[in-house]
Protein backbone atom coordinates (compact mmCIF):
# COMPACT_ATOMS: atom_id res chain seq x y z
CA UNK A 1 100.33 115.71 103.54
CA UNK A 2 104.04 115.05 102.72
CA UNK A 3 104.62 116.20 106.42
CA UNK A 4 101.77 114.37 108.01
CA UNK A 5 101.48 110.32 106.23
CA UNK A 6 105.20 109.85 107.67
CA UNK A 7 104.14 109.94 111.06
CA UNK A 8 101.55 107.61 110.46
CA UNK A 9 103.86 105.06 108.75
CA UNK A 10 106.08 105.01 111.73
CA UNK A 11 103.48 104.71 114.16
CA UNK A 12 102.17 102.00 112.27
CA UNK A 13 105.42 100.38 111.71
CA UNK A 14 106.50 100.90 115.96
CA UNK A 15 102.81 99.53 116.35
CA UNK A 16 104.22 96.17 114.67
CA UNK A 17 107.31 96.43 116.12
CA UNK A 18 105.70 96.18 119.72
CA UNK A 19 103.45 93.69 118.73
CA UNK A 20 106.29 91.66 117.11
CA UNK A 21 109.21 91.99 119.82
CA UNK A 22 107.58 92.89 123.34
CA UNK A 23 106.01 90.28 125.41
CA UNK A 24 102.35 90.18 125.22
CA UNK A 25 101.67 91.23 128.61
CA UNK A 26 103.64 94.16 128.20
CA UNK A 27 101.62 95.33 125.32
CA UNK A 28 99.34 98.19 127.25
CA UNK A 29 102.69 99.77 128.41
CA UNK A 30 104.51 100.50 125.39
CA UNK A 31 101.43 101.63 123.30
CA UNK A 32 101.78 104.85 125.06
CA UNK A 33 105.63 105.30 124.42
CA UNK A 34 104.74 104.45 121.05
CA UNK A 35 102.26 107.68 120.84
CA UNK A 36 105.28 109.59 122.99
CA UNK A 37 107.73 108.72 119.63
CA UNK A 38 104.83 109.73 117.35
CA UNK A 39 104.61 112.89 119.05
CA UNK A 40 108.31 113.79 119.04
CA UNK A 41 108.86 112.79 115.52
CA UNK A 42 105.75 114.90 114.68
CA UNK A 43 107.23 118.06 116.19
CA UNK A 44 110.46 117.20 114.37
CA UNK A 45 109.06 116.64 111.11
CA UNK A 46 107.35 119.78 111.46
CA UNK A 47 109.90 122.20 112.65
CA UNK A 48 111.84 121.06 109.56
CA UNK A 49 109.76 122.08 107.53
CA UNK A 50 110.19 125.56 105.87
CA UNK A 51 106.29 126.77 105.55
CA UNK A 52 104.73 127.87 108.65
CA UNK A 53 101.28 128.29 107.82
CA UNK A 54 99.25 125.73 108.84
CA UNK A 55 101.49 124.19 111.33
CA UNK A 56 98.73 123.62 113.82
CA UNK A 57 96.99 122.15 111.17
CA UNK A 58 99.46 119.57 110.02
CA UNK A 59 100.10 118.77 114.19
CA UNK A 60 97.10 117.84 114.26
CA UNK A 61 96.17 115.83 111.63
CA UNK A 62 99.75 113.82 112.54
CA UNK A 63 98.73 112.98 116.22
CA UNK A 64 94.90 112.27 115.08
CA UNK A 65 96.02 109.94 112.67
CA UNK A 66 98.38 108.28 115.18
CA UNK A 67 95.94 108.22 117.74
CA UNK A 68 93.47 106.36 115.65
CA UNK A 69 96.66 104.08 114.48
CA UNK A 70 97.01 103.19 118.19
CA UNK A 71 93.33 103.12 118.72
CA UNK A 72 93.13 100.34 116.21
CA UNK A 73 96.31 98.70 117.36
CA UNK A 74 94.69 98.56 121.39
CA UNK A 75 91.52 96.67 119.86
CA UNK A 76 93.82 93.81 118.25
CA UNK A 77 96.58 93.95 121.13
CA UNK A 78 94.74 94.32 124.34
CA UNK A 79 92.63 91.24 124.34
CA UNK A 80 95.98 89.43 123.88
CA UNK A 81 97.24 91.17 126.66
CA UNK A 82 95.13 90.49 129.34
CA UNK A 83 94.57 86.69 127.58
CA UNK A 84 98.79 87.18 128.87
CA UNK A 85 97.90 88.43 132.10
CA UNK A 86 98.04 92.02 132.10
CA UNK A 87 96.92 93.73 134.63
CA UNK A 88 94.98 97.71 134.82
């Protein structure tokens, strides 16, 4: 878990970032980049580490947890969004 919690931090924290510093209409559009970063980091994070058992495991568990991070995040932010008028 040592591998996997950090990921969800940071997509947590880049969740608050976006929601803090991007305009509100622009919210649908960086959500994705934000699960792009999550992914990167989590392939970083996990290359780093020394065991190698399990490493599909721990992937997994990383993204899932950032998915339902940004899942959460898209039910707060994208009402506001399209209150901003964002567009499909």
């Amino acid at each position: 878990m040592r591998s996997v919690v950090p990921v969800w931090i940071l997509s947590a924290l880049a969740v608050v970032a976006v929601g803090l510093f991007v305009p509100a209409s622009s919210y649908l559009v960086f959500l994705p980049v934000v699960l792009g970063l999550a992914l990167v980091v989590t392939f970083g994070i996990q290359l780093i580490v020394p065991v190698r058992k399990g490493f599909v495991d721990r992937v997994s568990a990383s993204l899932g947890g950032a998915v339902v991070v940004l899942a959460l995040a898209t039910a707060v932010l994208a009402p506001l969004a399209f209150v901003a008028g964002a567009k499909i």
